[in-house]
C-alpha atoms as a PDB file:
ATOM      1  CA  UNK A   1       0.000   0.000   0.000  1.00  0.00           C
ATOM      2  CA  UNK A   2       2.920   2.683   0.288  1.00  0.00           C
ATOM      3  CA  UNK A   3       4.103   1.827  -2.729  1.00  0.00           C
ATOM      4  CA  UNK A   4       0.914   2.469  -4.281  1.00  0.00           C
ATOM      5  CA  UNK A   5       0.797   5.791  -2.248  1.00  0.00           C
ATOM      6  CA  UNK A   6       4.430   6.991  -4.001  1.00  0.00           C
ATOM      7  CA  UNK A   7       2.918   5.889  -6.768  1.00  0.00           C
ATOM      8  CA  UNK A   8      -0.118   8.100  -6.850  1.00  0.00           C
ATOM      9  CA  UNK A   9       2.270  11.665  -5.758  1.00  0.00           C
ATOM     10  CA  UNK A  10       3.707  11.460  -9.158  1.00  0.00           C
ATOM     11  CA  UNK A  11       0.885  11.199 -10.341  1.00  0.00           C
ATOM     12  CA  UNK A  12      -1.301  13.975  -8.821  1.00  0.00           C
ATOM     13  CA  UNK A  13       2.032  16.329  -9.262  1.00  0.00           C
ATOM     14  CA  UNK A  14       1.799  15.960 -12.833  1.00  0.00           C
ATOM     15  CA  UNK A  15      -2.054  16.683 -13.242  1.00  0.00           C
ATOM     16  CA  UNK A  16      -1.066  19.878 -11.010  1.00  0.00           C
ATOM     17  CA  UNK A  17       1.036  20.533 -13.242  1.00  0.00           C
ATOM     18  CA  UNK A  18      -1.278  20.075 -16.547  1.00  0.00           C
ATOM     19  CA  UNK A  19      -4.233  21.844 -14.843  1.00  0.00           C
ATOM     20  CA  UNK A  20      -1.705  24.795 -13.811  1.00  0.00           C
ATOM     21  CA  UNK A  21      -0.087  25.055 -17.501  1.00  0.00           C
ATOM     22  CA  UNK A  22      -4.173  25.418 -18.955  1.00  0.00           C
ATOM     23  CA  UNK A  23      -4.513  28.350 -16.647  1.00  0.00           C
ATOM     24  CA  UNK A  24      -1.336  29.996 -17.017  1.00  0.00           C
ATOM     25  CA  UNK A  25      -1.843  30.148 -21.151  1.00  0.00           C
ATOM     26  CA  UNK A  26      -5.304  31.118 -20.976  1.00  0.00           C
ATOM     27  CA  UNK A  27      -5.048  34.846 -22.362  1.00  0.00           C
ATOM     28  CA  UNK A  28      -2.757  33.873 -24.508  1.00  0.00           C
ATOM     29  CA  UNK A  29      -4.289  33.255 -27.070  1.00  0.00           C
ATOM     30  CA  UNK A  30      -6.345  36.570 -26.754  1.00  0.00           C
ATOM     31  CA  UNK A  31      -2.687  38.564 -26.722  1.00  0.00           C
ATOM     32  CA  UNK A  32      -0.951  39.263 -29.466  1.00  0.00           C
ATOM     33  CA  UNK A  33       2.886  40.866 -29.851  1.00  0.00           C
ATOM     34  CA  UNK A  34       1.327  44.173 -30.797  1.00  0.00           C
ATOM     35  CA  UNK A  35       2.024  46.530 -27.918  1.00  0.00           C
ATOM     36  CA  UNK A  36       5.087  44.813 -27.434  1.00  0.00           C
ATOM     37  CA  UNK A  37       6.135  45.309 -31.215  1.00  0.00           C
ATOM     38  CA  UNK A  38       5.770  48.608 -31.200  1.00  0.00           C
ATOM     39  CA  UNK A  39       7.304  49.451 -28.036  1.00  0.00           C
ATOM     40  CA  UNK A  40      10.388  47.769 -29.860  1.00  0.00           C
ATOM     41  CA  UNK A  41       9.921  50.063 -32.836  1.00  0.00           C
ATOM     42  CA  UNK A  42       9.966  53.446 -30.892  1.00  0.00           C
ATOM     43  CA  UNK A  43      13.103  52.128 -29.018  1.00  0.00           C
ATOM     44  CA  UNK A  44      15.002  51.712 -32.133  1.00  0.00           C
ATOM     45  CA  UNK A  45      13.549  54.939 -33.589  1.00  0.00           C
ATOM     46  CA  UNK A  46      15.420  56.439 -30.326  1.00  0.00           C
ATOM     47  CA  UNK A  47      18.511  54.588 -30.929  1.00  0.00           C
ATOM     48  CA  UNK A  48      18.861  55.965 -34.398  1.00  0.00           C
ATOM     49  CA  UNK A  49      18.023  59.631 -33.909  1.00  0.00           C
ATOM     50  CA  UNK A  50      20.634  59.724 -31.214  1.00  0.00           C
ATOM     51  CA  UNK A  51      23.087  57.989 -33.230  1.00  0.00           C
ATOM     52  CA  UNK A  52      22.389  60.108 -36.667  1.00  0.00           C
ATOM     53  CA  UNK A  53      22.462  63.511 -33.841  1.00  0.00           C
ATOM     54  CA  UNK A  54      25.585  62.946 -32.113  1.00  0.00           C
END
């Protein structure tokens, strides 16, 4: 019976772990790279203007 009990913490860890990874990527799918895109754009916009002024 304790090996069946050693057995079964496996077990329960990896549906933990299944039912924790659903959650964690539910939005996701609703993001997108957008705001993070263009936050990337004005940065090198910045980088160049300073470069191209000094």
């Amino acid at each position: 019976m304790a090996a069946l009990a050693w057995l079964l913490i496996p077990l329960v860890a990896a549906v933990g772990a299944g039912l924790w990874g659903s959650w964690a990527n539910r939005t996701r799918k609703a993001r997108s790279d957008g705001p993070e895109l263009d936050g990337y754009a004005r940065f090198r916009e910045a980088m160049e203007k300073s470069r191209t002024g000094a």
